[in-house]
PDB file of N, CA and C in Angstrom:
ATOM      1  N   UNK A   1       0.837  -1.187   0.000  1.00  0.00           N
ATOM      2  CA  UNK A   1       0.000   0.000   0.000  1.00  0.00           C
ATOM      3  C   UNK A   1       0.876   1.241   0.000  1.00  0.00           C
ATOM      4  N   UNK A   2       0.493   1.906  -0.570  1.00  0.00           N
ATOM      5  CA  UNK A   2       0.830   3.529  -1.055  1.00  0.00           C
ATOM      6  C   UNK A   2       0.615   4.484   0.640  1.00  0.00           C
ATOM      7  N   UNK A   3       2.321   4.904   0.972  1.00  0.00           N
ATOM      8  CA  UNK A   3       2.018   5.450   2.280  1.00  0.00           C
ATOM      9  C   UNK A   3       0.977   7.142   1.620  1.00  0.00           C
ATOM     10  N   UNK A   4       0.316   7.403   2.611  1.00  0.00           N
ATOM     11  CA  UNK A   4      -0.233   8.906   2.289  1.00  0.00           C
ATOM     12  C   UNK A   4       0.403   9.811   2.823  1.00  0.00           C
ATOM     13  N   UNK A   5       0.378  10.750   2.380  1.00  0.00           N
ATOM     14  CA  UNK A   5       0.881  12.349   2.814  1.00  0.00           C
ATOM     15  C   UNK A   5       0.180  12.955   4.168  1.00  0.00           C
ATOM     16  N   UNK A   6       0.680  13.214   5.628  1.00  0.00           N
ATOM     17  CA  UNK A   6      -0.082  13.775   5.961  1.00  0.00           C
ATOM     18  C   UNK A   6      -0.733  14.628   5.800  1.00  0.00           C
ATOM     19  N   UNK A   7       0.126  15.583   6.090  1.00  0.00           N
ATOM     20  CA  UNK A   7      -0.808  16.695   5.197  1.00  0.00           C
ATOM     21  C   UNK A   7      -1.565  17.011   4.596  1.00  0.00           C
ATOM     22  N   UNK A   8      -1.231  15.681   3.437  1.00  0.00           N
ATOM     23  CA  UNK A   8      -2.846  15.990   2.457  1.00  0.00           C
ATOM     24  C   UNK A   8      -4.249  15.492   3.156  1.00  0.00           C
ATOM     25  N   UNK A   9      -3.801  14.223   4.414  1.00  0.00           N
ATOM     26  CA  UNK A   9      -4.638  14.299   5.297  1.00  0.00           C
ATOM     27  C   UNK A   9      -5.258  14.872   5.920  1.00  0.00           C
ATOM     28  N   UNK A  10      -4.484  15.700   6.612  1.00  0.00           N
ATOM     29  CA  UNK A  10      -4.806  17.154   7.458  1.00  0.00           C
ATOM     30  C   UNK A  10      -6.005  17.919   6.392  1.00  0.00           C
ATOM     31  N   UNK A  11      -5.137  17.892   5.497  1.00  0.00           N
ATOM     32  CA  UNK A  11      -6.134  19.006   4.337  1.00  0.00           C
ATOM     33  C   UNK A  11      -7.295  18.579   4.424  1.00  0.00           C
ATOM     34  N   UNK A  12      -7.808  17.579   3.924  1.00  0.00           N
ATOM     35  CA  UNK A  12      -8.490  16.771   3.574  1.00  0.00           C
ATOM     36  C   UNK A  12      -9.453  16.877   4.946  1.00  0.00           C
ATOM     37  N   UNK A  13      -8.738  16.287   6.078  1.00  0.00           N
ATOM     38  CA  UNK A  13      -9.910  16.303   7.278  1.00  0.00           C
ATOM     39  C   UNK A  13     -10.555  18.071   7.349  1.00  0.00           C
ATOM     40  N   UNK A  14      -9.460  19.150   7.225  1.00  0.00           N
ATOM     41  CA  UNK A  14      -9.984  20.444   7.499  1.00  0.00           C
ATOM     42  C   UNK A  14     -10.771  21.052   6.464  1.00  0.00           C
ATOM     43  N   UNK A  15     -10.824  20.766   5.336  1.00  0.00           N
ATOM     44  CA  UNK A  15     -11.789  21.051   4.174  1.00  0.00           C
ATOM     45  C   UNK A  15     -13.212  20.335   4.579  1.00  0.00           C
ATOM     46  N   UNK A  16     -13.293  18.752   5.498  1.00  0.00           N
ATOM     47  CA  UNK A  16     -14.158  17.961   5.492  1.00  0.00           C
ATOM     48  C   UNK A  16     -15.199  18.993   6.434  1.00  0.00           C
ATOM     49  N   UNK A  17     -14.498  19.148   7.516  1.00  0.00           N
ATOM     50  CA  UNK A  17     -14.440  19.803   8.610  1.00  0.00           C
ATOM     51  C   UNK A  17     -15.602  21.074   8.210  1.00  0.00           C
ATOM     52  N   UNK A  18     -14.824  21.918   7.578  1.00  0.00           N
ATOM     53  CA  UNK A  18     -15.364  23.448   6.972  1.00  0.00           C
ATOM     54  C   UNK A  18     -16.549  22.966   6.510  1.00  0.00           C
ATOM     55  N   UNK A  19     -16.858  22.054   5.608  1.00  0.00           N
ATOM     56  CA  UNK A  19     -17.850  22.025   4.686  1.00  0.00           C
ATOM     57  C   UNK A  19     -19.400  21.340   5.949  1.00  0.00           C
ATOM     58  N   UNK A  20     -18.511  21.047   6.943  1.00  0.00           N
ATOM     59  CA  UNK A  20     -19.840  20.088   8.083  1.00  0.00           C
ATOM     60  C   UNK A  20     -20.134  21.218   8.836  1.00  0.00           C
ATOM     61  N   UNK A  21     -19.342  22.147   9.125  1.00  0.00           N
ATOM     62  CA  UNK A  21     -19.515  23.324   9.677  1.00  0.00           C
ATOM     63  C   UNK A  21     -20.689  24.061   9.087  1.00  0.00           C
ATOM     64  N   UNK A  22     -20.414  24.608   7.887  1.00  0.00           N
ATOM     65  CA  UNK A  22     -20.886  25.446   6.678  1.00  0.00           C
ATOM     66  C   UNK A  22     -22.221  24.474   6.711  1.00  0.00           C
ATOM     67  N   UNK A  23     -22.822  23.274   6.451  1.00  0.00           N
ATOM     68  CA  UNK A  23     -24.037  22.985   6.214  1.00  0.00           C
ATOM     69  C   UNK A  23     -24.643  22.889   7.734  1.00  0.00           C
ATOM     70  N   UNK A  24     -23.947  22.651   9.070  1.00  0.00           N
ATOM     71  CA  UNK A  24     -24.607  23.141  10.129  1.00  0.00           C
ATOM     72  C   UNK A  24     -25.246  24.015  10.109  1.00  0.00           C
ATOM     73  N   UNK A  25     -24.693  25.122  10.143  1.00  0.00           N
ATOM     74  CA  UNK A  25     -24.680  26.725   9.959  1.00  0.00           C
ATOM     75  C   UNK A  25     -26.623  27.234   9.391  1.00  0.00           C
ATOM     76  N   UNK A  26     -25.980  26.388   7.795  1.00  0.00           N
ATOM     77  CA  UNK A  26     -26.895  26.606   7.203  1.00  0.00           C
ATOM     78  C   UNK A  26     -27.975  26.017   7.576  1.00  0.00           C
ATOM     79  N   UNK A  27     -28.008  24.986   7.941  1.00  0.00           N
ATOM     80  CA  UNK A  27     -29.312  23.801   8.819  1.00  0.00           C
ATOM     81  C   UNK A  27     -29.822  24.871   9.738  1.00  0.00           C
ATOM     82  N   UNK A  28     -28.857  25.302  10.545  1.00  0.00           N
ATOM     83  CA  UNK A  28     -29.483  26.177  11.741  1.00  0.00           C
ATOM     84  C   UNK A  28     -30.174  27.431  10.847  1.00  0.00           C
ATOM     85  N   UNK A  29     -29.851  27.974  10.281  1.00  0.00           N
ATOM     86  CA  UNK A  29     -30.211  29.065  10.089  1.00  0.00           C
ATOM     87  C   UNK A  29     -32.012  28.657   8.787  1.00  0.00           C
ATOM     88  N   UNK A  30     -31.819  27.898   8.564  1.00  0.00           N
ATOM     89  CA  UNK A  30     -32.993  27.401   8.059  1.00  0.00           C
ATOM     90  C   UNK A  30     -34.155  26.722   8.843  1.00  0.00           C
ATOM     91  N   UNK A  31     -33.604  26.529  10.045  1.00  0.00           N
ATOM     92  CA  UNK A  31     -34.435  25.834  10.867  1.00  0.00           C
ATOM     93  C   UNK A  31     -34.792  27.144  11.902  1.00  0.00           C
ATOM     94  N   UNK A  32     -34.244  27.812  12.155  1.00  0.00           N
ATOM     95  CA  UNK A  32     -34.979  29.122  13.177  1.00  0.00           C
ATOM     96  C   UNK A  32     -36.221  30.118  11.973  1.00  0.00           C
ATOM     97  N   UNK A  33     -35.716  30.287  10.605  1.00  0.00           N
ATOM     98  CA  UNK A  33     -36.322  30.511   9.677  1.00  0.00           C
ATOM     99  C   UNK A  33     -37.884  30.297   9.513  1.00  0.00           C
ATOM    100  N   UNK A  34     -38.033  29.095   9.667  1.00  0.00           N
ATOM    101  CA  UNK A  34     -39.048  28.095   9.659  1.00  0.00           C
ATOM    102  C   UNK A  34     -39.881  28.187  10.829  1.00  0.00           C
ATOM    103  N   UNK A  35     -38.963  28.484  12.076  1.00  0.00           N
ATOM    104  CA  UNK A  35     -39.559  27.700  13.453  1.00  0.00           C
ATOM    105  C   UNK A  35     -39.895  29.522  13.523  1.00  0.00           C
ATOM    106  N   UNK A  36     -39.401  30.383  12.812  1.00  0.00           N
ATOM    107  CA  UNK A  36     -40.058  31.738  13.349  1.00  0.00           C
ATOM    108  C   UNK A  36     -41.047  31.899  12.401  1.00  0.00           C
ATOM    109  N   UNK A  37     -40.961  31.317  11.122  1.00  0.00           N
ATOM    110  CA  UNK A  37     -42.706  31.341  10.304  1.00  0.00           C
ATOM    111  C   UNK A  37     -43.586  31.027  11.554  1.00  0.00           C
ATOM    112  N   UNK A  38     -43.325  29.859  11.671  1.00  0.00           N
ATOM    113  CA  UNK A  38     -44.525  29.020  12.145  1.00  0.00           C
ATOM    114  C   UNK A  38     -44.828  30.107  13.181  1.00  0.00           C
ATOM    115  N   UNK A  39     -44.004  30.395  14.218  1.00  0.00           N
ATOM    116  CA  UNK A  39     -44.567  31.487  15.202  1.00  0.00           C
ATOM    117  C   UNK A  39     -45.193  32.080  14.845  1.00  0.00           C
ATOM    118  N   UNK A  40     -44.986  33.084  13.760  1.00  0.00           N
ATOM    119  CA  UNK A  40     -45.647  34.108  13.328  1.00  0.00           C
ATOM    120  C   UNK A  40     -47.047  33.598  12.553  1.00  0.00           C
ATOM    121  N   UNK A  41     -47.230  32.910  12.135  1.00  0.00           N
ATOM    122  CA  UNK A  41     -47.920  32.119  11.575  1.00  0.00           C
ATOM    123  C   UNK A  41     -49.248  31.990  12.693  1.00  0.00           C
ATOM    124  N   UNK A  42     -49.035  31.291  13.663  1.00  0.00           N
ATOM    125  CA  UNK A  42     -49.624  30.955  14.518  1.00  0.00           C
ATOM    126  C   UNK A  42     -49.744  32.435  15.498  1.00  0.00           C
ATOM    127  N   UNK A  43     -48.995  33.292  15.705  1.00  0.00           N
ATOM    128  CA  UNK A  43     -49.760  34.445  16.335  1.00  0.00           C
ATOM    129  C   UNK A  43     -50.681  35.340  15.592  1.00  0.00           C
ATOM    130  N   UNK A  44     -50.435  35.329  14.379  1.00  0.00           N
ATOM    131  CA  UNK A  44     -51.812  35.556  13.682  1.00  0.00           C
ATOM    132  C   UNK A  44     -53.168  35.499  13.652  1.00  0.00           C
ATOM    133  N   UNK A  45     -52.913  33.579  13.694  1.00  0.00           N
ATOM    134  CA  UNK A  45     -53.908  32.961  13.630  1.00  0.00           C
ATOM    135  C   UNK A  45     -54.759  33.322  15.119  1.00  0.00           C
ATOM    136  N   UNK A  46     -53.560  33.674  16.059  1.00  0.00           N
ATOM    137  CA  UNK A  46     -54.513  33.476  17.190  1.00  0.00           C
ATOM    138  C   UNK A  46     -55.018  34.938  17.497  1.00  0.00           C
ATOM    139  N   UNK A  47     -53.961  36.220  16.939  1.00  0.00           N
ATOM    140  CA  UNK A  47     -54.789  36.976  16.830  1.00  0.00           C
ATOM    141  C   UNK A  47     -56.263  37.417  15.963  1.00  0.00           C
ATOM    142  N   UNK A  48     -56.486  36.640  15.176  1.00  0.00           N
ATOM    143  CA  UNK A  48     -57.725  36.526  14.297  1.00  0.00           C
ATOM    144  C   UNK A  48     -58.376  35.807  15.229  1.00  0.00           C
ATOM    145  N   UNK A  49     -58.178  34.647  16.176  1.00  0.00           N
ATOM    146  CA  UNK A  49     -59.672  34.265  17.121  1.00  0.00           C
ATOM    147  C   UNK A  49     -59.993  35.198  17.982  1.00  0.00           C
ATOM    148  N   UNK A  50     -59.126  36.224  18.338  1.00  0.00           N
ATOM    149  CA  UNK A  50     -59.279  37.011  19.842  1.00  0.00           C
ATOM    150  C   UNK A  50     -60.175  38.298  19.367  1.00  0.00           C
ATOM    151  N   UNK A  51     -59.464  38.902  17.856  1.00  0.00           N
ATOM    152  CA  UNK A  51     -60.440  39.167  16.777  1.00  0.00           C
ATOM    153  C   UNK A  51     -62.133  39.343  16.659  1.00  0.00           C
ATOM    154  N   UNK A  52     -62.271  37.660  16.329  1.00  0.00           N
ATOM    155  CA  UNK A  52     -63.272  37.345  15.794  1.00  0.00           C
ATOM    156  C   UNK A  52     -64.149  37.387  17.516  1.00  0.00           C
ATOM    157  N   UNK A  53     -63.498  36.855  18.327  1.00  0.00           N
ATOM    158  CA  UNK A  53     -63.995  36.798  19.862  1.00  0.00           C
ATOM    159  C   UNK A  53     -64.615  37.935  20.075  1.00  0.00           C
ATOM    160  N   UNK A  54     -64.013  39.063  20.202  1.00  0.00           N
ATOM    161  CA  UNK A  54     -64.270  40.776  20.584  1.00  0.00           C
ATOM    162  C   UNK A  54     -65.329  40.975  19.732  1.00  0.00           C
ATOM    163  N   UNK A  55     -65.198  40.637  18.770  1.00  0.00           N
ATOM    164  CA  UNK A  55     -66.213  41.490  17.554  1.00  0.00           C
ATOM    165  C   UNK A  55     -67.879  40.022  18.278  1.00  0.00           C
ATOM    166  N   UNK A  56     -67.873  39.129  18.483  1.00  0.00           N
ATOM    167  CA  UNK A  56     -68.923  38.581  18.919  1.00  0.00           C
ATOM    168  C   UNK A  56     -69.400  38.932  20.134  1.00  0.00           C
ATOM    169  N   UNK A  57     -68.667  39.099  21.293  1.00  0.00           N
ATOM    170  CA  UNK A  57     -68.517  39.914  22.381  1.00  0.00           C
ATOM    171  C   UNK A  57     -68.849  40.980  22.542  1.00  0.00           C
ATOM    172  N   UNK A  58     -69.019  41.773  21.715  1.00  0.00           N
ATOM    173  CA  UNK A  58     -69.177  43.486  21.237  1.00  0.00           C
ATOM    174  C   UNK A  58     -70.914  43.209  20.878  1.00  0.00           C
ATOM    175  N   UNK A  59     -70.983  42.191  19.667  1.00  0.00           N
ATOM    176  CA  UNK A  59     -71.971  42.124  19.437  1.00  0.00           C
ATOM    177  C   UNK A  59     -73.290  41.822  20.120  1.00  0.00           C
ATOM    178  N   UNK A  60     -73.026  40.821  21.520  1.00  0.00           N
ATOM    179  CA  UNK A  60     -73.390  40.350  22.116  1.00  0.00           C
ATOM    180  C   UNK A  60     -74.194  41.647  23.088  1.00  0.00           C
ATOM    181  N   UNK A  61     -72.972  41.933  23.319  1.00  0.00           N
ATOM    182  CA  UNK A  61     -72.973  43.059  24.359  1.00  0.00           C
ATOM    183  C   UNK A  61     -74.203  44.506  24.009  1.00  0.00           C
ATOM    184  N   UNK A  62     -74.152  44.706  22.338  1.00  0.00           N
ATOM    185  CA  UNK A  62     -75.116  45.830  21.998  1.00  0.00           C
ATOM    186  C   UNK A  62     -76.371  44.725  22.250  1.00  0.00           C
ATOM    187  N   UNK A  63     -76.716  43.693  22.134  1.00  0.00           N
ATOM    188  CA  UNK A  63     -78.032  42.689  21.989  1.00  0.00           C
ATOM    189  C   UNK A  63     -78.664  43.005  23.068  1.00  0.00           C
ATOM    190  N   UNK A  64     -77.420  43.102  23.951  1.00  0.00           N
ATOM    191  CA  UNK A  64     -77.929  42.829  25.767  1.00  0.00           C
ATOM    192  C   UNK A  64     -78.297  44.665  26.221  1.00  0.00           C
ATOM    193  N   UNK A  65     -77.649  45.479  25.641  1.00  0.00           N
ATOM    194  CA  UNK A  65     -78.094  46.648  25.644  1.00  0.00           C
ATOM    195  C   UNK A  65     -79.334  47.095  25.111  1.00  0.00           C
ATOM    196  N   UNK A  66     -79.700  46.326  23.791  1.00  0.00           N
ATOM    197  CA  UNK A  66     -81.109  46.922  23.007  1.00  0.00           C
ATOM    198  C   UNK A  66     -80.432  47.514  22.161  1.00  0.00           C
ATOM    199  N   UNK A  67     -79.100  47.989  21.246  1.00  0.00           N
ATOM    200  CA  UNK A  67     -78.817  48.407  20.243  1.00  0.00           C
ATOM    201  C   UNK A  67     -79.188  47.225  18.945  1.00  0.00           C
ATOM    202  N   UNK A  68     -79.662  47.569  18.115  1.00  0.00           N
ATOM    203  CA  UNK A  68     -79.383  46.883  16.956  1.00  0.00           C
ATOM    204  C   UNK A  68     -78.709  47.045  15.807  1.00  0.00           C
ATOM    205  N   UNK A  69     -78.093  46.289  15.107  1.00  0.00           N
ATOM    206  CA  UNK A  69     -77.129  47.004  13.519  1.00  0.00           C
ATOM    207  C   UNK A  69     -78.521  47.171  12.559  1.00  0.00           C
ATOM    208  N   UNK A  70     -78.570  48.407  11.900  1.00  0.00           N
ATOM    209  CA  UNK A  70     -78.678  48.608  10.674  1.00  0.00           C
ATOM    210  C   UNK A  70     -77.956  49.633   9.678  1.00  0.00           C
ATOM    211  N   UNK A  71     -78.058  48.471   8.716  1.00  0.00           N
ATOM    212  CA  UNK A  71     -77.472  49.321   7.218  1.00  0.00           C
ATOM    213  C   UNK A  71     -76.097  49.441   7.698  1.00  0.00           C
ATOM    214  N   UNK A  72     -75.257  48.342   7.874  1.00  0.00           N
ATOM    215  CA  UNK A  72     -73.642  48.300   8.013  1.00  0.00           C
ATOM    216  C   UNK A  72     -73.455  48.575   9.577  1.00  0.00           C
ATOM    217  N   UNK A  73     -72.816  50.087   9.511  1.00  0.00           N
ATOM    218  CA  UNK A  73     -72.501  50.685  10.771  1.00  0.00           C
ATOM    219  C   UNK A  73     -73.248  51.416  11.538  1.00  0.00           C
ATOM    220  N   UNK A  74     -74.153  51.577  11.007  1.00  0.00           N
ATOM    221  CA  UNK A  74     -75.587  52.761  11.211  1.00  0.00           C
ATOM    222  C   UNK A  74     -75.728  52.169  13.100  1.00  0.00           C
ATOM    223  N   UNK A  75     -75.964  52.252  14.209  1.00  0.00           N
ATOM    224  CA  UNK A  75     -76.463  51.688  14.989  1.00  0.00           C
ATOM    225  C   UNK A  75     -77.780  52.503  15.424  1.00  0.00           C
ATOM    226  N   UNK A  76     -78.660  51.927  15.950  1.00  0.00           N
ATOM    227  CA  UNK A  76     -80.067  52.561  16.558  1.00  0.00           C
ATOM    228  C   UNK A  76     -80.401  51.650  18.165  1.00  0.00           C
ATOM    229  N   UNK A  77     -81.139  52.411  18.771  1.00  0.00           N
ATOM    230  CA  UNK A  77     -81.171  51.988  20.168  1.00  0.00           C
ATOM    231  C   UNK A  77     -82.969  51.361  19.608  1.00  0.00           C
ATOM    232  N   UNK A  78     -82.820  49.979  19.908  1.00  0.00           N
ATOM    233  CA  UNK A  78     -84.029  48.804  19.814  1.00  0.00           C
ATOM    234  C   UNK A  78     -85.728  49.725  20.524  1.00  0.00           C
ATOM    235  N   UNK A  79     -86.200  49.729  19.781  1.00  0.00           N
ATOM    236  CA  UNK A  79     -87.688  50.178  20.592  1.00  0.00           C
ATOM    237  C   UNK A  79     -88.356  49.363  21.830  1.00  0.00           C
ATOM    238  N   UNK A  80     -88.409  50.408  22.748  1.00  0.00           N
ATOM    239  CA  UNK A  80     -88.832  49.546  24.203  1.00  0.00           C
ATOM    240  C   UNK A  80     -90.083  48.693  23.802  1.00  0.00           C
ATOM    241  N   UNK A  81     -89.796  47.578  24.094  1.00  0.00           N
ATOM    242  CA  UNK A  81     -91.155  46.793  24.482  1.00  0.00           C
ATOM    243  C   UNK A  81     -92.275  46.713  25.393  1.00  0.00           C
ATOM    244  N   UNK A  82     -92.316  47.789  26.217  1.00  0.00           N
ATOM    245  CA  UNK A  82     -93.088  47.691  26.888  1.00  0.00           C
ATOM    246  C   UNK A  82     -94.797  48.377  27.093  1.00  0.00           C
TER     247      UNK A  82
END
């Protein structure tokens, strides 16, 4: 067998080295990428239920007052029933 060069060993391991580094790197940086979509993603979403919550809540709330909606935004106070 053919002795090897260290060196070219050395080389060889520190090029290997760089390049496991370099796709770490990149792994990480693709993976916080992702994992901060999804966050954002999901605080959205949850700000659209808290959203949609208030605006039923609101609505609820003029019912229980005697306001009613008409014509969009228009509001009017419900005629007493009594």
């Amino acid at each position: 067998m053919a002795e090897t060069d260290p060196k070219s060993v050395q080389d060889l391991t520190a090029v290997v080295q760089t390049l496991l580094q370099q796709m770490q790197d990149k792994f990480q940086t693709m993976s916080d990428q992702i994992i901060g979509r999804n966050i954002l993603f999901f605080k959205k979403k949850q700000l659209g239920c808290r959203i949609d919550d208030l605006e039923k809540n609101i609505a609820d709330l003029m019912t229980q007052a005697g306001v009613e909606e008409l014509e969009g935004e228009n509001k009017t106070p419900a005629p007493n029933k009594s």
